[in-house]
Protein backbone atom coordinates (compact mmCIF):
# COMPACT_ATOMS: atom_id res chain seq x y z
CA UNK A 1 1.20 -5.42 17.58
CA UNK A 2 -0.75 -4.46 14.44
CA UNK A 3 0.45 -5.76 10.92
CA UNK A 4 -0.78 -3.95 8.04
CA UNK A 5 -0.55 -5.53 4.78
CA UNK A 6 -1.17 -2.80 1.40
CA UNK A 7 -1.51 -4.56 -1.76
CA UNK A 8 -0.97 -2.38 -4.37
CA UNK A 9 0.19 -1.43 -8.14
CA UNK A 10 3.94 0.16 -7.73
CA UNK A 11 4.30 3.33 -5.91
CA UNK A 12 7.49 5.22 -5.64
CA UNK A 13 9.40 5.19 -2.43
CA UNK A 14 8.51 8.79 -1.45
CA UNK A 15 4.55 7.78 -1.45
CA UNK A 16 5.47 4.47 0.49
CA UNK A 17 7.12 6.41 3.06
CA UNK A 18 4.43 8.96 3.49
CA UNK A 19 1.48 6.64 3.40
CA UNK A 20 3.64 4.16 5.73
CA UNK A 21 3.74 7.65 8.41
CA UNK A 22 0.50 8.58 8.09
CA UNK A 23 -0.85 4.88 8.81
CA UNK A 24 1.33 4.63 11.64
CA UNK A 25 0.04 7.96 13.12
CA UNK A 26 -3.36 6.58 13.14
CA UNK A 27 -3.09 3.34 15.43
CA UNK A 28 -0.61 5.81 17.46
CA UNK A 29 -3.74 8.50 17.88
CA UNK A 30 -6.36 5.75 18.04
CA UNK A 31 -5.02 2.96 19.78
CA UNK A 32 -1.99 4.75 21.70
CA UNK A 33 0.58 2.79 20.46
CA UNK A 34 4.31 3.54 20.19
CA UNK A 35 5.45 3.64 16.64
CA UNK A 36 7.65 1.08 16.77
CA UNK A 37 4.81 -1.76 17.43
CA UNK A 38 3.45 -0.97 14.06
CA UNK A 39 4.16 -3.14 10.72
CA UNK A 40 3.09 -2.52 7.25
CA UNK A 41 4.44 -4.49 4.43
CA UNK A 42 3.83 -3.35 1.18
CA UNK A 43 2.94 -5.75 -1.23
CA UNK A 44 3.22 -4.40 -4.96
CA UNK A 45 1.56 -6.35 -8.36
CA UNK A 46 2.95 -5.47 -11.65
CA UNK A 47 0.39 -4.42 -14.01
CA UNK A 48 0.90 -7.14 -15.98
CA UNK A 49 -0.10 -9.21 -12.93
CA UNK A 50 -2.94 -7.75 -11.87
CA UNK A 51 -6.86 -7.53 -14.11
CA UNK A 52 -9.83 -5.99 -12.80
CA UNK A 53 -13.13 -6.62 -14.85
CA UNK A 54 -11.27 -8.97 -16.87
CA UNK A 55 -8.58 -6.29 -18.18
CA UNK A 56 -5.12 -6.42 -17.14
CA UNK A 57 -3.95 -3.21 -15.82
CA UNK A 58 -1.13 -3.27 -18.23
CA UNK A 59 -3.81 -3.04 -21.00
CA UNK A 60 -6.05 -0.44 -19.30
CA UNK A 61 -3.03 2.11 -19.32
CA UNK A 62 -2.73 0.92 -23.46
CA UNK A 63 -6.54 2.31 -23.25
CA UNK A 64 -5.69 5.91 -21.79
């Protein structure tokens, strides 16, 4: 049974659900799998909780 673990910034529920389909259609296709043995937990950082290149993302969107 696969587990798929996305780490991300926060995504709205509609995105989640279509990325969460789309991911599950692949191991289906590739590996034959029913969709129910398929797991994906979404794991979302706040962009106050998250830097890359020593900039928190919170300060990057400041920036824009």
């Amino acid at each position: 049974m696969p587990i798929v673990t996305i780490q991300q910034s926060p995504r709205s529920v509609e995105m989640k659900r279509q990325l969460a389909r789309q991911i599950t259609d692949a191991f289906i296709e590739c590996y034959g799998l029913p969709p129910e043995a398929v797991q994906i937990f979404f794991d979302e950082t706040s962009h106050e909780n998250w830097a890359k290149g020593g900039v928190l993302a919170v300060d990057r969107e400041k920036e824009q």
